[in-house]
C-alpha atoms as a PDB file:
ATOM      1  CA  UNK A   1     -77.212  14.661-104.215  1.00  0.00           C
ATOM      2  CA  UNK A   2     -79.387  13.448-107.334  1.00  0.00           C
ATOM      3  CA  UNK A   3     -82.557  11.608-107.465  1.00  0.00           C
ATOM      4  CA  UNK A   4     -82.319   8.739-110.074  1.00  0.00           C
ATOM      5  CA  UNK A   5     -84.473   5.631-110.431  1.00  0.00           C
ATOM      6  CA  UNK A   6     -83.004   2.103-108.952  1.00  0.00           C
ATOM      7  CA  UNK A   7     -81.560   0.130-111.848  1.00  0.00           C
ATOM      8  CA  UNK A   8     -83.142  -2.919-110.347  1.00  0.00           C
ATOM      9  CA  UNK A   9     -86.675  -1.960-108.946  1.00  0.00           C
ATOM     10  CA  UNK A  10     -87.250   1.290-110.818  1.00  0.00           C
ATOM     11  CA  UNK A  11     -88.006   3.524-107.386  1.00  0.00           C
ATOM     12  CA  UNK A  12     -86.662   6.831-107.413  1.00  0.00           C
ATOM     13  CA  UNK A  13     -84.398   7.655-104.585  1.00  0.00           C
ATOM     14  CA  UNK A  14     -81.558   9.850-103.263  1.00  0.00           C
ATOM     15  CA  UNK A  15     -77.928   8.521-105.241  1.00  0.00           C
ATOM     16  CA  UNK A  16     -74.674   9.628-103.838  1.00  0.00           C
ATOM     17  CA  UNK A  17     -72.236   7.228-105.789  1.00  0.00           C
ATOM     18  CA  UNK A  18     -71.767   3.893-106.490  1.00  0.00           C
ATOM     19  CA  UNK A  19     -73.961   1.306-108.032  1.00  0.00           C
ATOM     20  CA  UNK A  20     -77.444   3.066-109.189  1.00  0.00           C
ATOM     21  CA  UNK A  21     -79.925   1.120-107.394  1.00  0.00           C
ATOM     22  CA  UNK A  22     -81.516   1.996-104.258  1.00  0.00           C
ATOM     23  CA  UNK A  23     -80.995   1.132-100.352  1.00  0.00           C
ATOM     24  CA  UNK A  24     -83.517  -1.500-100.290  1.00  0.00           C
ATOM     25  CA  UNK A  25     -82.073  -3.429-103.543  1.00  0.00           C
ATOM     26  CA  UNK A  26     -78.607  -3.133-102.416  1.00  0.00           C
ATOM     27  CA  UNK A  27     -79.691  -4.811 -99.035  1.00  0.00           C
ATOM     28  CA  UNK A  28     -81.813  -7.875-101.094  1.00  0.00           C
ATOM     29  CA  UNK A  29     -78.452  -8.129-102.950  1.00  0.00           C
ATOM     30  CA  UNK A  30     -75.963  -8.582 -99.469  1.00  0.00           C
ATOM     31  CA  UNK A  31     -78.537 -10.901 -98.150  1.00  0.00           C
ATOM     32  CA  UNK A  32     -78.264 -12.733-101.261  1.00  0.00           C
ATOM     33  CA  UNK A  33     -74.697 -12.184-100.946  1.00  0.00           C
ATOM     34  CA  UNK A  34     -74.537 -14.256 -97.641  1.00  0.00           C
ATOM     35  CA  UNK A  35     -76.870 -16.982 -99.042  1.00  0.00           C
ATOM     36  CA  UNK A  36     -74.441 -17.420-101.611  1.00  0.00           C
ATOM     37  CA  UNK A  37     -71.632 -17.624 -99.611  1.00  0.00           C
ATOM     38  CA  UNK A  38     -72.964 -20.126 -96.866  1.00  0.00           C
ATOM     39  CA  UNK A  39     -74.136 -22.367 -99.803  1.00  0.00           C
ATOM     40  CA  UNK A  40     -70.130 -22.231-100.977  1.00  0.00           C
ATOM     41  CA  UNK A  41     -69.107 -23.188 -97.547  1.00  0.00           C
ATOM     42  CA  UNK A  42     -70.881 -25.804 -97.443  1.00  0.00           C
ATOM     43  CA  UNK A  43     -70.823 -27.161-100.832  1.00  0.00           C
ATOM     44  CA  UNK A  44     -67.117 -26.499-101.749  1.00  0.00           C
ATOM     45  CA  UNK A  45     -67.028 -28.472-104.954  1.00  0.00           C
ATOM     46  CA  UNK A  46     -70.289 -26.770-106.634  1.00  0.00           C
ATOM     47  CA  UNK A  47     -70.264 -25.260-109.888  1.00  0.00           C
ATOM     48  CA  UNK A  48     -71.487 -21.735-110.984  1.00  0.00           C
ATOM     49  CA  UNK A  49     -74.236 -23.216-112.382  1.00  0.00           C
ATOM     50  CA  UNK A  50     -75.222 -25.191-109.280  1.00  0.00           C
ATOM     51  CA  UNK A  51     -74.624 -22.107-107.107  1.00  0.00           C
ATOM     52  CA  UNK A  52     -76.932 -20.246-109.155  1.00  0.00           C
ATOM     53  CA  UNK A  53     -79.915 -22.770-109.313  1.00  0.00           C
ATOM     54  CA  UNK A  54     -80.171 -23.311-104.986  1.00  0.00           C
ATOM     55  CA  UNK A  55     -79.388 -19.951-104.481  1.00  0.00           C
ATOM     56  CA  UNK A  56     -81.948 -18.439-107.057  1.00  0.00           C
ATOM     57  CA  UNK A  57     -79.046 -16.526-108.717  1.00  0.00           C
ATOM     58  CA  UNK A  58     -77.902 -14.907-111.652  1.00  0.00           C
ATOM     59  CA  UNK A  59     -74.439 -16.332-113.008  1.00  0.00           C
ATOM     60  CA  UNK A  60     -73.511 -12.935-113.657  1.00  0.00           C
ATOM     61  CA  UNK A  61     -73.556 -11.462-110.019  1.00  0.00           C
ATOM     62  CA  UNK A  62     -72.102 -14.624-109.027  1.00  0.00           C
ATOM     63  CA  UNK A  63     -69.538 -14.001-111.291  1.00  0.00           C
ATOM     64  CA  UNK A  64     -69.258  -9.975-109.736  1.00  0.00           C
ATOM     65  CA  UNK A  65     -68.941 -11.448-106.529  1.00  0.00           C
ATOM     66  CA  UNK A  66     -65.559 -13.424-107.649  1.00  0.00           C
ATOM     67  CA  UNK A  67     -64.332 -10.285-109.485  1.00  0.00           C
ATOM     68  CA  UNK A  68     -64.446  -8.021-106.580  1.00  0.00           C
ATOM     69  CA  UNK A  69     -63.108 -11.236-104.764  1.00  0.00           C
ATOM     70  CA  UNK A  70     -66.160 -10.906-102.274  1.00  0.00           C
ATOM     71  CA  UNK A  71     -66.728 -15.030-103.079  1.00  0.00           C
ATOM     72  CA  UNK A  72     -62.840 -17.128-102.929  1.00  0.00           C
ATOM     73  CA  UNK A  73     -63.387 -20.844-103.716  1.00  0.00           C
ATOM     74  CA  UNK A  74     -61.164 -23.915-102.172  1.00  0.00           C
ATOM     75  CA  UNK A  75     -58.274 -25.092-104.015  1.00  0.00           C
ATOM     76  CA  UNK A  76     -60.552 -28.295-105.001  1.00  0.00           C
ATOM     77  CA  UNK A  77     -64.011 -26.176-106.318  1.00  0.00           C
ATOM     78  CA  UNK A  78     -63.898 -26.602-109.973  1.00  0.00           C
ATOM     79  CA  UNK A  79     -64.979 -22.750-110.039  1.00  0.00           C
ATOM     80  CA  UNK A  80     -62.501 -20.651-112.010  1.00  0.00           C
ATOM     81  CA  UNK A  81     -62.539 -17.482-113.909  1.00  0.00           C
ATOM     82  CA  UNK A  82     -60.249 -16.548-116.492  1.00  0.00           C
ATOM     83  CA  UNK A  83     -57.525 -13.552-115.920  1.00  0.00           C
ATOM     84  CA  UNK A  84     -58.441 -10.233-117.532  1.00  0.00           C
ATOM     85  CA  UNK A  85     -54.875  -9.706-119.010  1.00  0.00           C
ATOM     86  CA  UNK A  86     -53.677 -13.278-120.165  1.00  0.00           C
ATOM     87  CA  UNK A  87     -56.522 -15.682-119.835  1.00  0.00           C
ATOM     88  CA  UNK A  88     -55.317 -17.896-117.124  1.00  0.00           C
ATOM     89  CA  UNK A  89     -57.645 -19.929-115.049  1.00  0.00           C
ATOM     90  CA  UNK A  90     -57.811 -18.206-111.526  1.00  0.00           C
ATOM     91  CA  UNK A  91     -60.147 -18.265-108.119  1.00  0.00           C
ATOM     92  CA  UNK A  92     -61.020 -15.084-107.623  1.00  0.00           C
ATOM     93  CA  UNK A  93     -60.117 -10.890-108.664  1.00  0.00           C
ATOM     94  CA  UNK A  94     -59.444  -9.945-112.046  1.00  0.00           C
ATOM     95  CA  UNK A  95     -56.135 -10.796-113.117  1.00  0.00           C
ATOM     96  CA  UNK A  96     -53.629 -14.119-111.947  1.00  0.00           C
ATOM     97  CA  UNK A  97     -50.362 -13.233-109.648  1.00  0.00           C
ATOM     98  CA  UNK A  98     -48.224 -12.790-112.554  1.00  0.00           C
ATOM     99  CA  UNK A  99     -50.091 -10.055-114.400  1.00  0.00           C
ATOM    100  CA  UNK A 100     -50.333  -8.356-110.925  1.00  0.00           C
ATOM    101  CA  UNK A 101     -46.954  -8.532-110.533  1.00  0.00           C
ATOM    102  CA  UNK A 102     -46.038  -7.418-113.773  1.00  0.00           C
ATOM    103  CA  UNK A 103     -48.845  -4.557-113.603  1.00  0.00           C
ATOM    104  CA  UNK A 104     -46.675  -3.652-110.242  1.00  0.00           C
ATOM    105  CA  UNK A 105     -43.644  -3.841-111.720  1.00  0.00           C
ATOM    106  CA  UNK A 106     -44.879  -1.462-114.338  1.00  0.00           C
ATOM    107  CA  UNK A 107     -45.956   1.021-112.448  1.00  0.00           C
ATOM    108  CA  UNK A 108     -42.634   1.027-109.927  1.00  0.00           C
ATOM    109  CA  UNK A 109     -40.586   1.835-113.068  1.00  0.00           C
ATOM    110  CA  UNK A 110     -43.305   4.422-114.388  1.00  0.00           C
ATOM    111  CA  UNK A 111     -43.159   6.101-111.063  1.00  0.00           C
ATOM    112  CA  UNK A 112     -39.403   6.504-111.302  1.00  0.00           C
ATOM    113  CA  UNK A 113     -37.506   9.581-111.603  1.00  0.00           C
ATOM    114  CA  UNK A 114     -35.450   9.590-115.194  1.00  0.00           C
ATOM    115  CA  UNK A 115     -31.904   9.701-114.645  1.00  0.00           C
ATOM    116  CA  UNK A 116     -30.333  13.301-115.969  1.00  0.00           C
ATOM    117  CA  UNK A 117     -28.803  12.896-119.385  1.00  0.00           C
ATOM    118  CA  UNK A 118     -25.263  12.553-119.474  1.00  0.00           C
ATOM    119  CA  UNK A 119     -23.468  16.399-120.707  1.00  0.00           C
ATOM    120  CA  UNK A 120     -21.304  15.841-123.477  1.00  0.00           C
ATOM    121  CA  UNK A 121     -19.409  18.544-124.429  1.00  0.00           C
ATOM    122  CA  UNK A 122     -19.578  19.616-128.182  1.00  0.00           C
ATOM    123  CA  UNK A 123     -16.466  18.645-130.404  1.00  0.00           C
ATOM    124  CA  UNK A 124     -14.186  21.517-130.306  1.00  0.00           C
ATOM    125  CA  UNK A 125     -14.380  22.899-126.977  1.00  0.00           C
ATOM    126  CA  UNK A 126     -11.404  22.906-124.650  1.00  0.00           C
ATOM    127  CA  UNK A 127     -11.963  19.719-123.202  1.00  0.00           C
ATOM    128  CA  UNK A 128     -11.806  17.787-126.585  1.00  0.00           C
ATOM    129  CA  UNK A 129      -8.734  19.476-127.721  1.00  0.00           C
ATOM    130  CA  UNK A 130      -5.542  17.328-127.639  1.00  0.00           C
ATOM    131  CA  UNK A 131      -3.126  18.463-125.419  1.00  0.00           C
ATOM    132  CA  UNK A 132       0.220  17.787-125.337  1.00  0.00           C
ATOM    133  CA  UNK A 133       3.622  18.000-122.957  1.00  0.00           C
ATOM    134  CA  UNK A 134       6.959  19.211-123.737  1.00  0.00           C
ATOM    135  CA  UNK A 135       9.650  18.508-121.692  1.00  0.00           C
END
């Protein structure tokens, strides 16, 4: 265990892992969490920028929020982030369903065993020698 000063507040406290800041700052940030995410229940077509002015905000943790895809907006919220691979417009998490399932796909074949190389047998060995029958 290391003592380290909270990112956010400055306080020193006890860090295990994860984000640096301290208990106290990571429970201001849930609570702000859940204020954001009432005010998107209830106001389904509001924009990032909206969000962030009545909830007292930054864009960028709102933005966090729809990376780790803690915050998922309706079908009809003009909210969108753009996939980290391609660009694509999506709702929420990093990447779009077809880099994912390309990214899958990748690593199914990567995980595969190689087949064994086909043996061939050097020219001139018994096998490649022409035989033939007299009768």
């Amino acid at each position: 265990m290391e003592i380290k000063n909270c990112r956010k507040c400055g306080k020193m406290f006890n860090y295990m892992d994860g984000p640096q800041i301290c208990q106290g700052c990571k429970e201001a940030i849930e609570k702000k969490f859940q204020e954001v995410k009432d005010f998107v229940r209830d106001n389904r077509t509001a924009s990032v920028a909206e969000i962030c002015e009545q909830c007292n905000v930054e864009s960028k943790q709102v933005q966090q929020w729809i990376r780790e895809e803690r915050l998922i907006f309706a079908d009809d919220s003009p909210v969108k982030i753009s996939c980290e691979k391609c660009g694509a417009q999506i709702k929420t998490g990093r990447y779009c369903d077809k880099c994912k399932k390309d990214t899958m796909n990748n690593l199914t074949a990567a995980g595969r065993r190689p087949e064994a190389p086909v043996k061939h047998e050097p020219r001139g060995s018994a096998s490649h020698k022409m035989h033939t029958f007299n009768g």
